[in-house]
Protein backbone atom coordinates (compact mmCIF):
# COMPACT_ATOMS: atom_id res chain seq x y z
CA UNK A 1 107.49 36.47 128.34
CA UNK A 2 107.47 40.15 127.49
CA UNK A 3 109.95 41.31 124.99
CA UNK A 4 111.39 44.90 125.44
CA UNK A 5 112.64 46.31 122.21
CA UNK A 6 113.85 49.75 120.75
CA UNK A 7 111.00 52.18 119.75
CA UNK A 8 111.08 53.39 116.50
CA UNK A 9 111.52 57.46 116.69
CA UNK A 10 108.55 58.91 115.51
CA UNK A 11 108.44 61.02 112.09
CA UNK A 12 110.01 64.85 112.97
CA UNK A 13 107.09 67.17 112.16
CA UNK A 14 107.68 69.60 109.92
CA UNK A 15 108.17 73.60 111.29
CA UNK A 16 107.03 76.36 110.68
CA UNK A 17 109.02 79.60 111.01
CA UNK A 18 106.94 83.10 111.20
CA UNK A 19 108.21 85.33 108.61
CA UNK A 20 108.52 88.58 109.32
CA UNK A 21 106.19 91.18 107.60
CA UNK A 22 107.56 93.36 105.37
CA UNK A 23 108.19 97.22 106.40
CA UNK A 24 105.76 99.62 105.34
CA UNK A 25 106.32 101.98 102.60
CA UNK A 26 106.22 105.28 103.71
CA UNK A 27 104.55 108.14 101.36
CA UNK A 28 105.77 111.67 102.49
CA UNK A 29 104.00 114.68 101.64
CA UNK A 30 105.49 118.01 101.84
CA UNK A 31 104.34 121.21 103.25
CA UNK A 32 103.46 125.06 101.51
CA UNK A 33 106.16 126.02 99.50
CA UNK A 34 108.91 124.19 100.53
CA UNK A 35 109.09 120.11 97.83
CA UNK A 36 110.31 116.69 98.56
CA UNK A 37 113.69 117.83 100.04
CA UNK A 38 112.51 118.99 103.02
CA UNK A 39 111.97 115.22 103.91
CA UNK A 40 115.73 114.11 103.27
CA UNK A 41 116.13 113.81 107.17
CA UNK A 42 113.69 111.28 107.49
CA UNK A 43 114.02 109.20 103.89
CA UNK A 44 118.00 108.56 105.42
CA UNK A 45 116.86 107.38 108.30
CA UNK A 46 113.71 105.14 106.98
CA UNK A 47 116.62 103.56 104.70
CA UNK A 48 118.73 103.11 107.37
CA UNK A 49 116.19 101.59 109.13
CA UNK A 50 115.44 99.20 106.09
CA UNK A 51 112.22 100.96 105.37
CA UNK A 52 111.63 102.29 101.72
CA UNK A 53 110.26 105.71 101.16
CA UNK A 54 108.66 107.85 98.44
CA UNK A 55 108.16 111.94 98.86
CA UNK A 56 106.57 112.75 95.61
CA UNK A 57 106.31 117.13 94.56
CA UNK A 58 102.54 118.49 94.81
CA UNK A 59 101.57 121.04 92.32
CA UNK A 60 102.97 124.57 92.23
CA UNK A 61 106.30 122.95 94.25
CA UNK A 62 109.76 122.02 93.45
CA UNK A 63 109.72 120.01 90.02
CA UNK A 64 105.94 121.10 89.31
CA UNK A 65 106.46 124.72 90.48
CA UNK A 66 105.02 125.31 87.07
CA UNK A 67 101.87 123.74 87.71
CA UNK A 68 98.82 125.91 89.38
CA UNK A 69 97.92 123.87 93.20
CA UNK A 70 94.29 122.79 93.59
CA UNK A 71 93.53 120.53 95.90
CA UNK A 72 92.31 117.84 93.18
CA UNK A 73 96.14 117.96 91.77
CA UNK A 74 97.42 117.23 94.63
CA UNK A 75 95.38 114.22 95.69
CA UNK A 76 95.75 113.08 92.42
CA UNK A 77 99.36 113.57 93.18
CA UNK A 78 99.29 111.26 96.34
CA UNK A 79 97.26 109.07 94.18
CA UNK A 80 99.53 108.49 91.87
CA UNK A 81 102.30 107.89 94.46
CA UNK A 82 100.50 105.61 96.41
CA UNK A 83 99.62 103.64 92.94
CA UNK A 84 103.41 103.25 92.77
CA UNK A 85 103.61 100.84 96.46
CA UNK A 86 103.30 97.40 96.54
CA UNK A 87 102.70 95.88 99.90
CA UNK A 88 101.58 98.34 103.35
CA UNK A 89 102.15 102.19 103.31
CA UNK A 90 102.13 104.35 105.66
CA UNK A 91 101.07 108.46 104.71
CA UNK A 92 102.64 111.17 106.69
CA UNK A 93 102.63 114.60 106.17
CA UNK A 94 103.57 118.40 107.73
CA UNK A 95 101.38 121.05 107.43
CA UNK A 96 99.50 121.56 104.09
CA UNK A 97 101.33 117.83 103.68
CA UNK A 98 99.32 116.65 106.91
CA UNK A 99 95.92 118.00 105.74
CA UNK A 100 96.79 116.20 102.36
CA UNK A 101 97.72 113.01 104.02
CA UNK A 102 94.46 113.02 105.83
CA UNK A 103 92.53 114.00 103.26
CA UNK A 104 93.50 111.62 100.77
CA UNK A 105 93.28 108.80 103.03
CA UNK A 106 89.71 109.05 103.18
CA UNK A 107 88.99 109.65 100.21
CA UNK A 108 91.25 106.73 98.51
CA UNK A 109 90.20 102.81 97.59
CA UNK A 110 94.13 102.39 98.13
CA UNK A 111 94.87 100.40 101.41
CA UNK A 112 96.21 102.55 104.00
CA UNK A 113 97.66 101.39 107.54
CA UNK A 114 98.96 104.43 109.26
CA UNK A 115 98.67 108.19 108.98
CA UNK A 116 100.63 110.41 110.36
CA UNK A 117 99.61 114.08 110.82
CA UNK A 118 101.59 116.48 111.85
CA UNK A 119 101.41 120.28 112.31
CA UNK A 120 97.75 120.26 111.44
CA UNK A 121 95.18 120.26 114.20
CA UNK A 122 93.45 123.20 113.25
CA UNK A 123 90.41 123.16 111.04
CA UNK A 124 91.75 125.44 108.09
CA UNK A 125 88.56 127.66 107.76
CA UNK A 126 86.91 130.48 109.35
CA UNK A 127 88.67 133.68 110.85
CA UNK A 128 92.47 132.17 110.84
CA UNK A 129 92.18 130.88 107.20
CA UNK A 130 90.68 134.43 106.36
CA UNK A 131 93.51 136.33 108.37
CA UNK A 132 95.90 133.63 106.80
CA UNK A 133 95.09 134.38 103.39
CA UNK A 134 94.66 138.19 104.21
CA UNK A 135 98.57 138.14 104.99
CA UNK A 136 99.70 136.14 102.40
CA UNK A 137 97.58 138.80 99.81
CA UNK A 138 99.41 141.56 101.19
CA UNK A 139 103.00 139.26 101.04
CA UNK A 140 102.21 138.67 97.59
CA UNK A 141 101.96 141.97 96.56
CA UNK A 142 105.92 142.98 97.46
CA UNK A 143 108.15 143.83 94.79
CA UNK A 144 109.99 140.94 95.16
CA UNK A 145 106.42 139.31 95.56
CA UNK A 146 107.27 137.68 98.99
CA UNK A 147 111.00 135.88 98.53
CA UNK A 148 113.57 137.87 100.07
CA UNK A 149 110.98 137.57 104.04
CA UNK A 150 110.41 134.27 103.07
CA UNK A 151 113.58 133.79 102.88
CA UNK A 152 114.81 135.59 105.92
CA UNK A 153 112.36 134.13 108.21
CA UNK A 154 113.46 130.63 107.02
CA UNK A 155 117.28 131.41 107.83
CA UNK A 156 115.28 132.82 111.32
CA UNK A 157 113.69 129.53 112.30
CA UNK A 158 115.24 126.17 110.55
CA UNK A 159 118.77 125.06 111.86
CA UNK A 160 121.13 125.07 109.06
CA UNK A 161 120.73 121.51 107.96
CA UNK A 162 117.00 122.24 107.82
CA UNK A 163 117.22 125.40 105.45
CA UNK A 164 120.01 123.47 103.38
CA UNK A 165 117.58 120.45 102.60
CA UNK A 166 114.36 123.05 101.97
CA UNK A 167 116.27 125.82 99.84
CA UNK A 168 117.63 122.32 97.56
CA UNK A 169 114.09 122.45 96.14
CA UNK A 170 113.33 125.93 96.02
CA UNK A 171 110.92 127.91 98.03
CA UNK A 172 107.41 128.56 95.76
CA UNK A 173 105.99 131.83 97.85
CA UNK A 174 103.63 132.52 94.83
CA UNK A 175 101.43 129.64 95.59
CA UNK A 176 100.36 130.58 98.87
CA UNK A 177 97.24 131.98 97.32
CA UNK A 178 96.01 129.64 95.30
CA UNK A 179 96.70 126.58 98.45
CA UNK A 180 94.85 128.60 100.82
CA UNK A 181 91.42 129.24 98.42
CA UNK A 182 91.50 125.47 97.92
CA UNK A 183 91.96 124.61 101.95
CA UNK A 184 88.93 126.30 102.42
CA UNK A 185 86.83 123.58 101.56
CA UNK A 186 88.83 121.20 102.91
CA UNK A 187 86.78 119.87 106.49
CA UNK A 188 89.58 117.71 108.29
CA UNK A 189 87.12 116.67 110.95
CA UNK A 190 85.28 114.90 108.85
CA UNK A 191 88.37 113.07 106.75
CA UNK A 192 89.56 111.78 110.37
CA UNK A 193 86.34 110.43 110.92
CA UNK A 194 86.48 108.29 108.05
CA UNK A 195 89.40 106.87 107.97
CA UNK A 196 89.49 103.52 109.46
CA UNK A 197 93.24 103.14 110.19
CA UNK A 198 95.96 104.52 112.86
CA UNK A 199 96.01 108.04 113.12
CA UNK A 200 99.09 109.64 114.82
CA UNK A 201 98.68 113.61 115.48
CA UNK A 202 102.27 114.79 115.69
CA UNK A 203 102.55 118.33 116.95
CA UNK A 204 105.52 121.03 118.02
CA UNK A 205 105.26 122.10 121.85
CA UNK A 206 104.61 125.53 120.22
CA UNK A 207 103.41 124.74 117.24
CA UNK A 208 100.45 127.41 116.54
CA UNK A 209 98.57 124.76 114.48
CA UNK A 210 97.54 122.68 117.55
CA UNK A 211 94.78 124.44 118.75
CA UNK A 212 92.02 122.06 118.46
CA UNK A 213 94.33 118.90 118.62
CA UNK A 214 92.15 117.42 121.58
CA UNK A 215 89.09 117.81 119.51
CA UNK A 216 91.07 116.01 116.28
CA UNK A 217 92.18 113.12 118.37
CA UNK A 218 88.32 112.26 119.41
CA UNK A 219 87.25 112.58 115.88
CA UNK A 220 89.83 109.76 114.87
CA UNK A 221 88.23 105.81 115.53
CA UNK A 222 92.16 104.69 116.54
CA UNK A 223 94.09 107.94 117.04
CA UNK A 224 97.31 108.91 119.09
CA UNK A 225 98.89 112.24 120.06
CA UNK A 226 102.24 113.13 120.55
CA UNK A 227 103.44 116.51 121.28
CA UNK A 228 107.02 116.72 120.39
CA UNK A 229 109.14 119.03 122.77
CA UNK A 230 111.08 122.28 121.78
CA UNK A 231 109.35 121.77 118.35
CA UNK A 232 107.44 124.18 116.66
CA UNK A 233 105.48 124.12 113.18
CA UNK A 234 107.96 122.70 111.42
CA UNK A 235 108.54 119.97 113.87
CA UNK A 236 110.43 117.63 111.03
CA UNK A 237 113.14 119.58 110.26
CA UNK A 238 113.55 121.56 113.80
CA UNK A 239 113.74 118.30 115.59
CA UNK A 240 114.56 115.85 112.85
CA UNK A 241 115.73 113.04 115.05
CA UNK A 242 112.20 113.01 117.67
CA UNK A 243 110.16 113.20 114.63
CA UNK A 244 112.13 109.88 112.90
CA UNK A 245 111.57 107.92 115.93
CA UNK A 246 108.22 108.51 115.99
CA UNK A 247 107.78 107.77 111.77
CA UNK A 248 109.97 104.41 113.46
CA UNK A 249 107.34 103.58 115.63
CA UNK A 250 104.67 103.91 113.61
CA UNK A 251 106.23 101.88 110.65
CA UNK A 252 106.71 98.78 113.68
CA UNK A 253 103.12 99.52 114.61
CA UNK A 254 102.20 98.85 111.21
CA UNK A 255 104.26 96.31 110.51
CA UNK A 256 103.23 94.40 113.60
CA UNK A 257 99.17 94.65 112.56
CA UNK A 258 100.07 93.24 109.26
């Protein structure tokens, strides 16, 4: 006779449920003459967001407008930054910031997962530097050495927001020189080449800085473009809200590869 009994349930296995990674910290590096506070757009809505954010001041800016720029200081200033981050980081800068952030990214042991650079996809050497730094001689030598058209072209071209959260650090016109002398050995062809991780190039529609972004996109291993419209060279704090959503995406991006 066969016997039909109750079977005993088996043993539940135990589950596991994925954690999610943690958000990237996001290191933001300013551009020529403005500090920090030109970032206070984006570090509200990275905390918002839930994603922490550091904007350290480079040499000759804001807090350090003491300080003589070279381009050693400010790396160093990154550096130390970066030093400060436990867990991912992503690097973004504008501008001078951008050439910084790529610079420093391959140059430092520090892990990096993202860069984002933005308003600088033109190799800062040759005839433009030269004209550049030309200009800025001949700014430099006003009697108010540069500050009150420096100051009137900002009121020209940043919405009112904008020039609030840049004139909160001060305005440094008097390093111009000494940023430009050091960009000229700065070769930002070679830093995208090697760095190994994302690279976002974030440009203005008419941003006069993007002249050789096609060339700067096949130089990077993993690189992206985005072209932001009605933006120009100050594409962060002309269209403030574009330029979060894109820091947004690439802090998921990250946070994803992790």
């Amino acid at each position: 006779m066969t016997t039909f009994g109750t079977r005993a349930p088996a043993p539940a296995r135990p589950t596991c449920a994925a954690t999610p990674a943690p958000p990237p910290t996001v290191l933001l590096v300013h551009g020529i003459r403005t500090s920090a506070t030109m970032w206070r757009r984006q570090v509200e809505a990275l905390g918002a967001a839930g994603v922490p954010a550091v904007a350290p001041d480079l040499p000759g800016h804001g807090t350090r407008g003491g300080e003589r720029f070279t381009v050693a200081g400010a790396v160093a200033a990154v550096e130390e930054a970066a030093a400060r981050v436990e867990g991912p980081l992503v690097v973004a800068g504008l501008s001078l910031g951008g050439y910084l952030a790529v610079h420093w990214a391959a140059l430092t042991a520090h892990r990096v997962d993202a860069v984002v650079a933005a308003s600088c996809s033109t190799q800062p050497r040759g005839v433009p530097l030269w004209v550049y730094r030309r200009l800025a001689g001949l700014i430099g030598r006003l009697p108010d050495a540069g500050a009150g058209l420096n100051d009137r072209l900002a009121r020209r071209f940043l919405p009112p927001d904008a020039l609030t959260d840049v004139i909160a650090g001060g305005m440094t016109v008097s390093v111009m020189e000494n940023v430009l002398a050091g960009m000229a050995d700065i070769d930002t062809l070679a830093d995208l080449r090697a760095i190994d991780a994302p690279v976002w190039l974030v440009n203005g529609r008419w941003d006069h800085f993007r002249a050789e972004e096609r060339r700067f996109l096949r130089a990077c291993a993993d690189g992206r473009l985005v072209v932001v419209p009605r933006a120009t060279h100050l594409v962060s704090l002309v269209q403030p809200v574009a330029f979060n959503r894109i820091l947004l995406d690439v802090v998921e991006h990250a946070r994803a590869a992790a």
